[in-house]
Protein backbone atom coordinates (compact mmCIF):
# COMPACT_ATOMS: atom_id res chain seq x y z
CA UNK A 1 -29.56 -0.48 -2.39
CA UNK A 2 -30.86 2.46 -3.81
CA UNK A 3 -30.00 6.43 -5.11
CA UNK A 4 -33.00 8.09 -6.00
CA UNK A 5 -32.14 11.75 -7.72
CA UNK A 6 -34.11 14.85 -7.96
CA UNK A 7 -35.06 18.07 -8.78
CA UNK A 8 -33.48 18.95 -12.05
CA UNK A 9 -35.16 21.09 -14.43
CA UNK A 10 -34.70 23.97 -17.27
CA UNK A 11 -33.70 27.41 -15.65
CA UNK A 12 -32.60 30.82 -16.38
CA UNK A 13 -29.12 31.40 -16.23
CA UNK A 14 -28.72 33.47 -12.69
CA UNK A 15 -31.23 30.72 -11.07
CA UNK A 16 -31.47 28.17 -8.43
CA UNK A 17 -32.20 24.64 -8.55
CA UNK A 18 -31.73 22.19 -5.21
CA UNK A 19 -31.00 18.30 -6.15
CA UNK A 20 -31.81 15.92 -3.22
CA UNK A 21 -30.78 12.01 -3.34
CA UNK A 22 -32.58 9.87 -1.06
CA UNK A 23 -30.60 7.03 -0.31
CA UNK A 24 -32.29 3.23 0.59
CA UNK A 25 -30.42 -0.11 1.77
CA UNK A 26 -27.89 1.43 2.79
CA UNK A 27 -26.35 2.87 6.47
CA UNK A 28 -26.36 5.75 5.01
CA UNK A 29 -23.96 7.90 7.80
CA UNK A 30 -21.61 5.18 6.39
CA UNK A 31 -21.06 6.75 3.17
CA UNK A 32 -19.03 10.07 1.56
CA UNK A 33 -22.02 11.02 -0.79
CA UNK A 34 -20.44 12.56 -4.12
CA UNK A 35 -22.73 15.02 -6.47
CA UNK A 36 -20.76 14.29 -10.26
CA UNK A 37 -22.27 15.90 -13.59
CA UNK A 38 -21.42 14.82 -16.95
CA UNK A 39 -22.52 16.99 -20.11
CA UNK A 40 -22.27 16.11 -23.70
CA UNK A 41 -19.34 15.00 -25.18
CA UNK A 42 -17.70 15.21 -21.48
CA UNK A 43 -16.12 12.95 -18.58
CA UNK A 44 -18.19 12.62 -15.54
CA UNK A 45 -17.00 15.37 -12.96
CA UNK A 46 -17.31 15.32 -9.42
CA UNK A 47 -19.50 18.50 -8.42
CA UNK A 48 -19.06 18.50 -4.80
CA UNK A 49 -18.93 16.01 -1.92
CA UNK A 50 -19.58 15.97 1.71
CA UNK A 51 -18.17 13.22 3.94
CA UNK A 52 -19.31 10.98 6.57
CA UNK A 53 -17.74 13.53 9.52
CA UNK A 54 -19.65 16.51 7.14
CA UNK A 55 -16.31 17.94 5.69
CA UNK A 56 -17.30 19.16 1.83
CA UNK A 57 -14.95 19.59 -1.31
CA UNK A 58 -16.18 21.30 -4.07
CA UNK A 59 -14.65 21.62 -7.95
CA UNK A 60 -13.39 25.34 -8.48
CA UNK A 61 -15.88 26.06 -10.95
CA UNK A 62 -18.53 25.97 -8.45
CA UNK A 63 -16.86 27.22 -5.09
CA UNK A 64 -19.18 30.72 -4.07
CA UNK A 65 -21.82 29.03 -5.68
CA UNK A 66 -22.87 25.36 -5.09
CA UNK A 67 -23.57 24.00 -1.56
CA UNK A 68 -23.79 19.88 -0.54
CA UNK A 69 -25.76 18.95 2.53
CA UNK A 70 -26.54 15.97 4.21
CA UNK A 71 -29.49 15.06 6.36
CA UNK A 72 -28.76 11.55 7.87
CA UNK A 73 -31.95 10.78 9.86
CA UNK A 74 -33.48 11.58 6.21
CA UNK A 75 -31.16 9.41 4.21
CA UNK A 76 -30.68 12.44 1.54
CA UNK A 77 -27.88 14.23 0.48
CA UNK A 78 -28.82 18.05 -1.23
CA UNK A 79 -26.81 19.92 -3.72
CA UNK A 80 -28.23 23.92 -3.85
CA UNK A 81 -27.33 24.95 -6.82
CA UNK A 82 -27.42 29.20 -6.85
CA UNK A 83 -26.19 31.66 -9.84
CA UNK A 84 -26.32 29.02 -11.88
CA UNK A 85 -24.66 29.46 -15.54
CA UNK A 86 -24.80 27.98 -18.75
CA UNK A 87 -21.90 25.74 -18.13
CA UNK A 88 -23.52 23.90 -15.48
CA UNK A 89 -25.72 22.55 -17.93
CA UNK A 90 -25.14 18.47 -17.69
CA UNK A 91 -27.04 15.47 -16.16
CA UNK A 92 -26.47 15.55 -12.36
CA UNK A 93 -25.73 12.09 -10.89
CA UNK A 94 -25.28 11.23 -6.90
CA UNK A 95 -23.19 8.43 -6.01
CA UNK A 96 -21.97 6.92 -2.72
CA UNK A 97 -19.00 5.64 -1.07
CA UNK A 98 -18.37 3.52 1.59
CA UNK A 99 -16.40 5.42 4.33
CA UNK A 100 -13.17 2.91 4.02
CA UNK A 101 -13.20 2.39 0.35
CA UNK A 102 -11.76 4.84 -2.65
CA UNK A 103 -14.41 4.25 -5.01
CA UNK A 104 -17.76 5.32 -5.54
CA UNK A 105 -19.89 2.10 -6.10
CA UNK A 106 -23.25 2.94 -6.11
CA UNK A 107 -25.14 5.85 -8.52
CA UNK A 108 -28.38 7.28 -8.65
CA UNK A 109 -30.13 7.46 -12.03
CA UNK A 110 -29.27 10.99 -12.92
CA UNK A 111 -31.51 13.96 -13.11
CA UNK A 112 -31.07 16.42 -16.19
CA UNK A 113 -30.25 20.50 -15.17
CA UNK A 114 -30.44 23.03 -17.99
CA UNK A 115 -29.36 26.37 -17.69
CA UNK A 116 -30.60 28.77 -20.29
CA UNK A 117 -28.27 32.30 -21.19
């Protein structure tokens, strides 16, 4: 079972960046897929998640801005990322849950987003 993150990078505040998370081992329609960030000296926050039905939550500090897809014949999960700010700056992790469980149990490796002012 694998998470396999992309698409971070450095970028000017007022940007876009689009994360994708290709999923392996894994019945992937299954799972509520979970975008979290953590940045220095911070607790791991979830970002934005969409659900096995397609239903998406989203922290406030990204609502307007941030949008979580899912393509399940693809086995990815996307996170657009528009008007990006400073803040946002943090390592980007996707992790999975199994549809009857609480917990997210399996994580990508991370992928790094910098946002410049």
């Amino acid at each position: 079972v694998q998470l396999q993150a992309s698409g971070g990078g450095l970028v000017q505040a007022g940007g876009s960046l689009r994360l994708s998370c290709a999923a392996s081992g894994l019945t992937f329609s299954m799972y509520a897929m979970g975008w979290f960030r953590q940045a220095p000296g911070k607790q791991r926050e979830l970002v934005a998640a969409i659900h096995t039905g397609g239903t998406t939550n989203y922290v406030d500090s990204v609502k307007g801005r941030f949008t979580v897809s899912r393509v399940n014949a693809e086995n990815t999960v996307y996170l657009q990322m528009n008007n990006l700010k400073p803040e946002d700056t943090a390592v980007y992790y996707c992790g999975a849950r199994y549809v009857t469980t609480s917990r997210y149990a399996i994580w990508g490796q991370g992928t790094q987003v910098t946002v410049s002012s």
